[in-house]
N, C-alpha and C. Protein backbone atom coordinates (compact mmCIF):
# COMPACT_ATOMS: atom_id res chain seq x y z
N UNK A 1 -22.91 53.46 -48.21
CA UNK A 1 -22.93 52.03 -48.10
C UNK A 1 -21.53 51.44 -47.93
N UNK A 2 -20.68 52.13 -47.92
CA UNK A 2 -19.24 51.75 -47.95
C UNK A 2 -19.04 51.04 -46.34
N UNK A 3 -19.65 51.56 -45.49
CA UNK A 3 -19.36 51.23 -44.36
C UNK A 3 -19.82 50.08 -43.81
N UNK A 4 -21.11 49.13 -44.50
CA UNK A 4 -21.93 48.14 -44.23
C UNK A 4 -20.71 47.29 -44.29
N UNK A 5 -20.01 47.00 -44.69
CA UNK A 5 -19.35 45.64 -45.42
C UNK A 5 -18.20 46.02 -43.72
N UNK A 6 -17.35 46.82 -43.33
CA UNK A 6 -16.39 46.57 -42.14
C UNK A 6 -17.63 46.42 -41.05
N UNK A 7 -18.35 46.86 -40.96
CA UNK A 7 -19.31 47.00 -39.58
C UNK A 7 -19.82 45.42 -39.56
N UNK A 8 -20.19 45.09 -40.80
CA UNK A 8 -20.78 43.10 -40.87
C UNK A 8 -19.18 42.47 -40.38
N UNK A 9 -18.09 42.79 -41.25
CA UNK A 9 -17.01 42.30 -41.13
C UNK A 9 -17.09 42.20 -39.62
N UNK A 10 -16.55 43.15 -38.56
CA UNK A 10 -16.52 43.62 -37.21
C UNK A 10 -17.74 42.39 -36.27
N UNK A 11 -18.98 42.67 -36.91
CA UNK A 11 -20.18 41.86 -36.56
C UNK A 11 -19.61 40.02 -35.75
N UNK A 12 -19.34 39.79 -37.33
CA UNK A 12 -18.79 38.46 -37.64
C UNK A 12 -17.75 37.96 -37.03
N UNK A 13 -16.86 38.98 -37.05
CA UNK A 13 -15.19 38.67 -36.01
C UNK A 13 -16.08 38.38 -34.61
N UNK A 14 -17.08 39.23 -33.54
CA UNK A 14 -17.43 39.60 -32.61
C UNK A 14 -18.21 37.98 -32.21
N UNK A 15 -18.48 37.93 -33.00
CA UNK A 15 -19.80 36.59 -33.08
C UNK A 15 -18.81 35.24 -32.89
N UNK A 16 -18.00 35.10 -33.51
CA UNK A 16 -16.72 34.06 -34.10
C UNK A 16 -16.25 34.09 -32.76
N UNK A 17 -15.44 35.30 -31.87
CA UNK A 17 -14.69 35.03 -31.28
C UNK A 17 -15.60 35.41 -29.82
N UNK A 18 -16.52 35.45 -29.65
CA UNK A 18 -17.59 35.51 -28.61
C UNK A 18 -17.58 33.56 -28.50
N UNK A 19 -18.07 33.26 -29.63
CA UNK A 19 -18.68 31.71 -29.49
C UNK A 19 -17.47 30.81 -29.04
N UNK A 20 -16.18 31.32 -29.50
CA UNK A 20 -15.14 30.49 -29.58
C UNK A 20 -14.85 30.54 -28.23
N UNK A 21 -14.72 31.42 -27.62
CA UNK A 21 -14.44 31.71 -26.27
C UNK A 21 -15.45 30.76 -25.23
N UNK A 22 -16.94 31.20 -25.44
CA UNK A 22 -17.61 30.49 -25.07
C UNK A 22 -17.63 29.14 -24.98
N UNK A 23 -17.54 27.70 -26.16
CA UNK A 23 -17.26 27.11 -26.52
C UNK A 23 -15.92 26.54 -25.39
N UNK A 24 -14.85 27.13 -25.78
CA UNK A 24 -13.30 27.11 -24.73
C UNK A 24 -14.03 26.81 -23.21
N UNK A 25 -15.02 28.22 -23.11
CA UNK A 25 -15.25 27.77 -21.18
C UNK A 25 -16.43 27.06 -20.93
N UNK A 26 -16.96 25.94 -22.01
CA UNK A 26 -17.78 25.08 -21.31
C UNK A 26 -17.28 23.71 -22.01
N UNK A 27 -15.90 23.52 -22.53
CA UNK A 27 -15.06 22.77 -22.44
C UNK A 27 -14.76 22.61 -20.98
N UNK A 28 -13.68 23.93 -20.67
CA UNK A 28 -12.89 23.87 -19.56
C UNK A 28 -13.88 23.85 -18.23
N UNK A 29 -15.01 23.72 -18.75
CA UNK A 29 -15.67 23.63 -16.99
C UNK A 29 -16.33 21.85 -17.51
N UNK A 30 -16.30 21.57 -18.46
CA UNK A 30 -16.73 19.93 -18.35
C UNK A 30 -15.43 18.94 -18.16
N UNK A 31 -14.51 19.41 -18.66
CA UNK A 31 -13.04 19.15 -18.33
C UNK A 31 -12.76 18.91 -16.83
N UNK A 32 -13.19 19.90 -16.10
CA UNK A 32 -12.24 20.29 -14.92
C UNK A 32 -13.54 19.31 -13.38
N UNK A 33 -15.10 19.17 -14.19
CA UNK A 33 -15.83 18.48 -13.80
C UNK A 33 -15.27 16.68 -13.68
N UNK A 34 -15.41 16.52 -15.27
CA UNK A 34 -14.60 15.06 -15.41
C UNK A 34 -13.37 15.02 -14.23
N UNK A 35 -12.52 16.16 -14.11
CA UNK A 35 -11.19 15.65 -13.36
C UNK A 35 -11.48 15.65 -11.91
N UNK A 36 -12.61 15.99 -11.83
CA UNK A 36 -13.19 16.33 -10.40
C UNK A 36 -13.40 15.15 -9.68
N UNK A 37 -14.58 14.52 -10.85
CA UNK A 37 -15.39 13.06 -10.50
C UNK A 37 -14.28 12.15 -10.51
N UNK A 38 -13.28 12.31 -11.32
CA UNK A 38 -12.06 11.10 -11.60
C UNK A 38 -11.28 11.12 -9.75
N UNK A 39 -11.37 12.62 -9.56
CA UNK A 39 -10.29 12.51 -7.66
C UNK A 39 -11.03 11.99 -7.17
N UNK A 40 -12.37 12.47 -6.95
CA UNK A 40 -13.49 11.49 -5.76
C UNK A 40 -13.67 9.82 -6.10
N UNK A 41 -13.55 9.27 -7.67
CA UNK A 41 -13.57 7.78 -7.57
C UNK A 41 -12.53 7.41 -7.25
N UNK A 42 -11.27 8.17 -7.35
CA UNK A 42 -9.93 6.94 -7.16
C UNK A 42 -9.48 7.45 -5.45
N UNK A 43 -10.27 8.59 -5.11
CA UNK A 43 -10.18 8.72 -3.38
C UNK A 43 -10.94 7.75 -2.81
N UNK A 44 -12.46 7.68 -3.25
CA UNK A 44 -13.19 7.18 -3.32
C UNK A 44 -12.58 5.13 -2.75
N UNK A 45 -12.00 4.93 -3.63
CA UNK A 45 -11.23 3.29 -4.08
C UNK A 45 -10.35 3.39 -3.32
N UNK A 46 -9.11 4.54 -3.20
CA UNK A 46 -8.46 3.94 -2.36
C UNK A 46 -9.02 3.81 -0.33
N UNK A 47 -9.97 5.13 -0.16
CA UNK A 47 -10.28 4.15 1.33
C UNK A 47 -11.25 3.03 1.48
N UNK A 48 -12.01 2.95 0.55
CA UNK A 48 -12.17 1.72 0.45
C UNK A 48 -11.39 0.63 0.95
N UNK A 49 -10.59 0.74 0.02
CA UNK A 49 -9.81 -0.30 -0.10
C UNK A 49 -9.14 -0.55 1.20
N UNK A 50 -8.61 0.64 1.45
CA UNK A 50 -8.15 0.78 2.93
C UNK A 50 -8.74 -0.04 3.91
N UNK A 51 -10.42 0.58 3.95
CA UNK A 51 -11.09 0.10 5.10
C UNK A 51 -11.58 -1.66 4.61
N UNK A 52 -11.06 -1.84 3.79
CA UNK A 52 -11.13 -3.33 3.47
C UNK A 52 -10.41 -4.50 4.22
N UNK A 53 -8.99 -3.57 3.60
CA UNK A 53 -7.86 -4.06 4.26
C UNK A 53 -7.84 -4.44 5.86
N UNK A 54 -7.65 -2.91 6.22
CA UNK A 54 -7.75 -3.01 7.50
C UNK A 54 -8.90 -4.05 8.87
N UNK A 55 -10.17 -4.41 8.31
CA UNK A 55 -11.23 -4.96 8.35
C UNK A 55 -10.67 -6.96 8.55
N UNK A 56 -9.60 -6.74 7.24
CA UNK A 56 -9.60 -8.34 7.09
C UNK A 56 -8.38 -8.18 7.99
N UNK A 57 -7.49 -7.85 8.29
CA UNK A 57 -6.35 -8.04 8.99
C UNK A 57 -6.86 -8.31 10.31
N UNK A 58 -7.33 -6.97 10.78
CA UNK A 58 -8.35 -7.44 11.82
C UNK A 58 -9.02 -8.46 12.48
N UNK A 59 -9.76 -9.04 10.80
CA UNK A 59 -10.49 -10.41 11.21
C UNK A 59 -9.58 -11.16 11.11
N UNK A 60 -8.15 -11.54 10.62
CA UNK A 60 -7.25 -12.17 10.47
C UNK A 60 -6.78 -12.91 12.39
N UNK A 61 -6.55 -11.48 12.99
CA UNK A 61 -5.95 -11.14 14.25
C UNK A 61 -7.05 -11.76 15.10
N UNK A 62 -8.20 -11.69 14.32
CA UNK A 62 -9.39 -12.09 15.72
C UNK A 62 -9.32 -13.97 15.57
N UNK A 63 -9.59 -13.95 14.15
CA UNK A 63 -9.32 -15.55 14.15
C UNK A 63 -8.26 -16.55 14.90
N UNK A 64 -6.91 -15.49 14.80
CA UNK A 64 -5.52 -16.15 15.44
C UNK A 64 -5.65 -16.13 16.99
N UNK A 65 -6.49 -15.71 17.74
CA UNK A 65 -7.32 -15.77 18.94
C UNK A 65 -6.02 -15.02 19.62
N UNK A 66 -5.33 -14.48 19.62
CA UNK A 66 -3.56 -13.99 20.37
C UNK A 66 -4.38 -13.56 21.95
N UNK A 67 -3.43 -13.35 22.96
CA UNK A 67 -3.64 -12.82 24.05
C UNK A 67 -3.65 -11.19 23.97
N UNK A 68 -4.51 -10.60 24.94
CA UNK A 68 -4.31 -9.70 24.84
C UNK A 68 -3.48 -8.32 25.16
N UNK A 69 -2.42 -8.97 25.64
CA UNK A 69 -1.36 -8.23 25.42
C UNK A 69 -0.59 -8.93 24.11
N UNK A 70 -0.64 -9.18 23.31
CA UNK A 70 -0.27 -9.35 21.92
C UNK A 70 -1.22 -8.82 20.92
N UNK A 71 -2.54 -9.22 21.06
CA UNK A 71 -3.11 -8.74 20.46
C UNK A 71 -3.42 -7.04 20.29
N UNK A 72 -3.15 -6.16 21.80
CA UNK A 72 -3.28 -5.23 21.54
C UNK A 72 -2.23 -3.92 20.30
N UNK A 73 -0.82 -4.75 21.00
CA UNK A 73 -0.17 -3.61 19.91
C UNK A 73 0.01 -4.33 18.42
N UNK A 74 -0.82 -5.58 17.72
CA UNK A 74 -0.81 -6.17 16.87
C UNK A 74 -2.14 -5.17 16.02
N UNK A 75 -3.26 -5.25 16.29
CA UNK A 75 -4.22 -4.19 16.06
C UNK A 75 -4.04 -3.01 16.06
N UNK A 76 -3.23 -2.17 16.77
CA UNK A 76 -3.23 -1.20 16.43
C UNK A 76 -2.18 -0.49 15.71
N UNK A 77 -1.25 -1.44 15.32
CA UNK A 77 -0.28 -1.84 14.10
C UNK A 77 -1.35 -1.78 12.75
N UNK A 78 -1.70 -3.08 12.84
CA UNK A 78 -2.82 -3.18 11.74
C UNK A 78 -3.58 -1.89 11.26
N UNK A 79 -4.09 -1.29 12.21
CA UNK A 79 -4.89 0.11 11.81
C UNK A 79 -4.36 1.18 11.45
N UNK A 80 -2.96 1.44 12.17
CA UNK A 80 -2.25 2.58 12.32
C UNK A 80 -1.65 2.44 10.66
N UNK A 81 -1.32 1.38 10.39
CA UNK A 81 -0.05 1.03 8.62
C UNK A 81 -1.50 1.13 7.84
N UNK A 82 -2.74 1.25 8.07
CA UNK A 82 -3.82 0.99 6.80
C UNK A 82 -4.28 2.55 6.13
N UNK A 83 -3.70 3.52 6.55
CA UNK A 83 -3.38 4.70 5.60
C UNK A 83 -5.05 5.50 5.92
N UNK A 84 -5.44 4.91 6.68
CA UNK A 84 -6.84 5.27 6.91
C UNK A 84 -6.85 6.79 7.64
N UNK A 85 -6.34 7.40 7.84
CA UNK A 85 -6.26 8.54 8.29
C UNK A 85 -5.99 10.00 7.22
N UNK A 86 -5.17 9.71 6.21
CA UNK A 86 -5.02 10.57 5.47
C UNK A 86 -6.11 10.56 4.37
N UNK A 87 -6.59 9.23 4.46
CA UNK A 87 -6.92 9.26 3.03
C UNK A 87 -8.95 9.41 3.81
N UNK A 88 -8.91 9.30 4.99
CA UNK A 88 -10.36 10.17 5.59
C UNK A 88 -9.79 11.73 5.50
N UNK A 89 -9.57 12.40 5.62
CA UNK A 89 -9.02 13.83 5.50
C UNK A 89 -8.95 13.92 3.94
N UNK A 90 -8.41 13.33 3.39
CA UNK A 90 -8.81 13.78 1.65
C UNK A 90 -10.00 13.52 1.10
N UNK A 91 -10.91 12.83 1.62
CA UNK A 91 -12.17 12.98 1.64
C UNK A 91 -12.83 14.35 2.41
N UNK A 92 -12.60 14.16 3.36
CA UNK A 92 -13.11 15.53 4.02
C UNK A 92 -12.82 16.98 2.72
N UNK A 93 -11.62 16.97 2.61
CA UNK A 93 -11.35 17.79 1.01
C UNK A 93 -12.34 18.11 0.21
N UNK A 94 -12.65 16.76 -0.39
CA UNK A 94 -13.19 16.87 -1.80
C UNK A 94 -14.66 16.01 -2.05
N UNK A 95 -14.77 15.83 -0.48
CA UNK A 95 -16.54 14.99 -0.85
C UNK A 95 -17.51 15.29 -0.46
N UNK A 96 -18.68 15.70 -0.30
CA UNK A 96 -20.18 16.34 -0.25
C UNK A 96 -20.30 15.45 1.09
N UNK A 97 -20.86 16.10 2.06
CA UNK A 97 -21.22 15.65 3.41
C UNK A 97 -22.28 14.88 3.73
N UNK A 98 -22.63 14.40 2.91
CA UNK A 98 -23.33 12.74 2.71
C UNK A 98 -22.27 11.47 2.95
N UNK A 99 -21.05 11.89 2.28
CA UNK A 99 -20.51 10.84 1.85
C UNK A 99 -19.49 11.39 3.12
N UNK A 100 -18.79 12.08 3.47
CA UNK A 100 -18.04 12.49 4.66
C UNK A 100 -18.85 11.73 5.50
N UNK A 101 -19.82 12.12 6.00
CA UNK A 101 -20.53 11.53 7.03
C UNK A 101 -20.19 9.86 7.40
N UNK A 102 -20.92 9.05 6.14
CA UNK A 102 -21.08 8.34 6.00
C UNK A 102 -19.40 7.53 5.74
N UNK A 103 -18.62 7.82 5.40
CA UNK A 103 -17.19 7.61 5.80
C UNK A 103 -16.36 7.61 7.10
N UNK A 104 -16.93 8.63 7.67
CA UNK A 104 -16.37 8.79 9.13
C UNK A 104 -16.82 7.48 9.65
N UNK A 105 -18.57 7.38 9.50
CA UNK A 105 -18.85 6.26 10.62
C UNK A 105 -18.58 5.04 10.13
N UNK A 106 -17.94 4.86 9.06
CA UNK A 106 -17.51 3.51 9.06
C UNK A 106 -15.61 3.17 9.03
N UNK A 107 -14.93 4.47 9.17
CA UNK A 107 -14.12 4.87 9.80
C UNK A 107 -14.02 4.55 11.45
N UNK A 108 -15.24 5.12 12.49
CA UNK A 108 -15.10 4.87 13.40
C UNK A 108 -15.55 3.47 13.87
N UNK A 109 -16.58 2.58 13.02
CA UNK A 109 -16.80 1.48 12.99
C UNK A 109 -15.45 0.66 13.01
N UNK A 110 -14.72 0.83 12.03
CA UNK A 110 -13.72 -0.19 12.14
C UNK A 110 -12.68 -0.20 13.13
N UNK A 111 -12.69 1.50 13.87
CA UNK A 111 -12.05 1.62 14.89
C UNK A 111 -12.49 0.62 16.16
N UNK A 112 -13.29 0.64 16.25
CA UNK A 112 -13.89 0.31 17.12
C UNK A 112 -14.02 -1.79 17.05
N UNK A 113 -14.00 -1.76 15.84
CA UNK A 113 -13.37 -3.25 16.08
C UNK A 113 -12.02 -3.78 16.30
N UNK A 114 -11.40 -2.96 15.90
CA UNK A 114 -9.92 -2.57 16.55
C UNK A 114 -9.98 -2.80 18.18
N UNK A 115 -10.40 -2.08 18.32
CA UNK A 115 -10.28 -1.53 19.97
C UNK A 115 -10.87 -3.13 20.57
N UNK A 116 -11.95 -3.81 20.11
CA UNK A 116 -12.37 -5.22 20.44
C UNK A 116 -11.23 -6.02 20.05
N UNK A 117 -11.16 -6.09 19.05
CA UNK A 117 -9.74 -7.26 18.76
C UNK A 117 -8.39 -6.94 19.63
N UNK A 118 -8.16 -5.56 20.04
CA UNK A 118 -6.80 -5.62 20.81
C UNK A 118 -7.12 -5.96 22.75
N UNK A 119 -8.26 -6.41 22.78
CA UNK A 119 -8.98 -6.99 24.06
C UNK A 119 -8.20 -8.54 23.98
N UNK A 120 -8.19 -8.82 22.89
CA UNK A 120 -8.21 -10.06 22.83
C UNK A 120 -9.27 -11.07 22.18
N UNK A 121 -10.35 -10.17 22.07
CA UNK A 121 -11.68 -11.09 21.42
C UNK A 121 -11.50 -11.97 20.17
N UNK A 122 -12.08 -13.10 20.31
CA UNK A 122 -11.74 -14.19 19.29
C UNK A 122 -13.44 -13.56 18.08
N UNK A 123 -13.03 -14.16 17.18
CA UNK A 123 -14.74 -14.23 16.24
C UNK A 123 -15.38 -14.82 17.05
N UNK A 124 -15.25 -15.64 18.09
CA UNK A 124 -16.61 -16.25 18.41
C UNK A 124 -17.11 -15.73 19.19
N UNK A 125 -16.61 -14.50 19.89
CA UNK A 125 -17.36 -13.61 21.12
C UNK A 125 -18.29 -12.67 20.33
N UNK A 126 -19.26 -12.58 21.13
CA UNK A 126 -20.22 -11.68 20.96
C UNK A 126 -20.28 -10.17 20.50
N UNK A 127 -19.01 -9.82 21.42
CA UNK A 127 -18.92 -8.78 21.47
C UNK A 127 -18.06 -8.21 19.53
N UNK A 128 -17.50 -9.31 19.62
CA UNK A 128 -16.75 -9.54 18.24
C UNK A 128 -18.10 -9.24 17.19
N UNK A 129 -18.58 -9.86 17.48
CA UNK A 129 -19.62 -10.43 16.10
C UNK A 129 -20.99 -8.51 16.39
N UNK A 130 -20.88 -8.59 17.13
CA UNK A 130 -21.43 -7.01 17.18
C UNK A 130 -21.18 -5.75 17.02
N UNK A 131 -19.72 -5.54 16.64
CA UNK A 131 -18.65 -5.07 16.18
C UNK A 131 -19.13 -4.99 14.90
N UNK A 132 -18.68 -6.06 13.92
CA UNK A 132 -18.26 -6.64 12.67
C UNK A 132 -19.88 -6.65 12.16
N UNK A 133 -20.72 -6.71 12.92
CA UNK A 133 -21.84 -6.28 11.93
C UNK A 133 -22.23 -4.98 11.85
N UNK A 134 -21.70 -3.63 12.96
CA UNK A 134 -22.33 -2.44 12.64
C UNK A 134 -21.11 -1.78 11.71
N UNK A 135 -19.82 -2.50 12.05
CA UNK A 135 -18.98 -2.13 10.65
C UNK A 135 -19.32 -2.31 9.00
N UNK A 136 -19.61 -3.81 8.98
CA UNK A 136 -20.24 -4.07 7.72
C UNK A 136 -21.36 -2.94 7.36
N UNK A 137 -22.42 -2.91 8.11
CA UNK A 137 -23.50 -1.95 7.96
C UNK A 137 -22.85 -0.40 6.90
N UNK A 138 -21.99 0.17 8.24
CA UNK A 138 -21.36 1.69 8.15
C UNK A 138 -20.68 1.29 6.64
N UNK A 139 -19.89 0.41 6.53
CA UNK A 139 -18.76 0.05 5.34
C UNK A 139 -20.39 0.40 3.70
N UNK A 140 -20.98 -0.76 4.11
CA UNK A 140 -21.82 -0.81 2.94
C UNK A 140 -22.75 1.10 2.35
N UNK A 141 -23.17 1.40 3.73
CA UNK A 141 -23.58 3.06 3.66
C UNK A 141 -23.07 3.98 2.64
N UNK A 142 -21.26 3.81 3.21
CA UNK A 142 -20.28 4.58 3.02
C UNK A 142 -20.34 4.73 1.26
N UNK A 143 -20.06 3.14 0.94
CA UNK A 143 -20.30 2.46 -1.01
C UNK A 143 -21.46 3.17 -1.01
N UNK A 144 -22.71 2.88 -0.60
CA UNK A 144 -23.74 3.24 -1.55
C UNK A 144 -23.85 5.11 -1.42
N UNK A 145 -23.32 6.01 -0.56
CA UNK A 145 -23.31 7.50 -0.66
C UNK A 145 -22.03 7.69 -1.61
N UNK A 146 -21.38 7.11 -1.47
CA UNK A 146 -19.99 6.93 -2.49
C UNK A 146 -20.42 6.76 -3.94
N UNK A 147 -21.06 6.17 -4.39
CA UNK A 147 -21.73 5.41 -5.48
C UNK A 147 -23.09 6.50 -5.77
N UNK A 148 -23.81 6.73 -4.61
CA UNK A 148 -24.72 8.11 -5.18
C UNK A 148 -24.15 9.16 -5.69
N UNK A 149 -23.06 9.66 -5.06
CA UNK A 149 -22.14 10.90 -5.60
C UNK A 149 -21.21 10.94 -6.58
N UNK A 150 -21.12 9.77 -7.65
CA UNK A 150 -20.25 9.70 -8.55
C UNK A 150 -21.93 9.70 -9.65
N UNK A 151 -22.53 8.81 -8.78
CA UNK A 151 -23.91 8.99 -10.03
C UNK A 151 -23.87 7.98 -10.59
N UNK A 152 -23.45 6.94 -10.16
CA UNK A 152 -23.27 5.22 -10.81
C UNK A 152 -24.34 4.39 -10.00
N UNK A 153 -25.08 4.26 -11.32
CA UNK A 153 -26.10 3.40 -11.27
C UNK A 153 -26.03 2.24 -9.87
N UNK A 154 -27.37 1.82 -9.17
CA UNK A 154 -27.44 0.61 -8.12
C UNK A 154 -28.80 0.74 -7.79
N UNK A 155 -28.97 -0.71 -7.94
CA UNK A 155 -30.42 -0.98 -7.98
C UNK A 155 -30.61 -0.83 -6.06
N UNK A 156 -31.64 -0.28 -6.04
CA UNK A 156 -32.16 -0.15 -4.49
C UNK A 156 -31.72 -0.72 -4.04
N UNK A 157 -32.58 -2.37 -4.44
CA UNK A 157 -33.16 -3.54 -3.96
C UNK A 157 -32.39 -4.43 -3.59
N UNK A 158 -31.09 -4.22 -4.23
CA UNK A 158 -29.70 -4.78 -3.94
C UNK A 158 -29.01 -4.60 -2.78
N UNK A 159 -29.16 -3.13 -2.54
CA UNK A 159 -28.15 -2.77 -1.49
C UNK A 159 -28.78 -3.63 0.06
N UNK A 160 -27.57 -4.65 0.28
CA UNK A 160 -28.04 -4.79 1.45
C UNK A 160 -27.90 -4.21 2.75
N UNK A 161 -28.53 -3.27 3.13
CA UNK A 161 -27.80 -2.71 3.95
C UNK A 161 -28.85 -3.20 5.38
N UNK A 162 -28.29 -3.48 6.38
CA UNK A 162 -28.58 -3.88 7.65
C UNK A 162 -29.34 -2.53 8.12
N UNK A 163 -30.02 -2.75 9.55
CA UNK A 163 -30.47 -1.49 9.99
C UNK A 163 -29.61 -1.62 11.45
């Protein structure tokens, strides 16, 4: 019987430092999850923000009605300084191809009102206002696959999204 008492001892160390370990790597994988979801919301915010920016400057440029040789290298000033390029590629990185997708095309949406505003188009042209609504559309998409993939709550019924 001498031997029961190191072999439990042995048991117990095995058990202790099995769990502890264990314990450690589903820390370090909820850890490294959290830091995961934290890059995709603040990537997430900043093109946003970007494609916000860039959007109102835009509409800024369309309102000021400029000619279009002013208007063109004024727009593509505007687009080129709105950081929108790197910060689509750091998405491409680190975001599930729902939300890539859905980024690009409102990426190329706003390009593409670009490319109308350095025409010269005022807001009141047509062509303007057909622009600026399939952007809005793509922009709103982009939030709500953005917003599915972080897992933050939004009522359906809310999202307005155009067809």
């Amino acid at each position: 019987m001498d031997w029961l008492a190191p072999v439990n001892t042995l048991i117990g160390a095995g058990i202790g430092v099995g769990s502890t370990l264990l314990a450690d790597r589903l820390r370090w994988r909820r850890d490294r999850a959290a830091l995961n979801e934290d890059t995709r919301r603040q990537t997430y915010a900043a093109f946003m923000g970007a494609l916000s920016d860039v959007y109102q400057r835009l509409n800024v440029l369309a309102r000021d009605g400029r000619p279009a040789e002013e208007a063109q290298p004024a727009a593509h000033e505007v687009f080129a300084s709105g950081n929108l390029y790197p910060l689509r590629y750091e998405i491409a990185l680190i975001a599930p191809w729902e939300v890539m997708d859905s980024a690009n095309q409102a990426f190329w949406r706003v390009r593409d009102l670009r490319d109308v505003v350095a025409t010269g188009a005022g807001r009141q042209t047509p062509d303007f206002g057909r622009h600026l609504h399939a952007y809005l559309a793509a922009a709103e998409k982009a939030q709500v696959a953005m917003r599915r993939d972080l897992g933050t709550s939004w009522h359906e019924d809310s999202a307005r999204m155009p067809e």
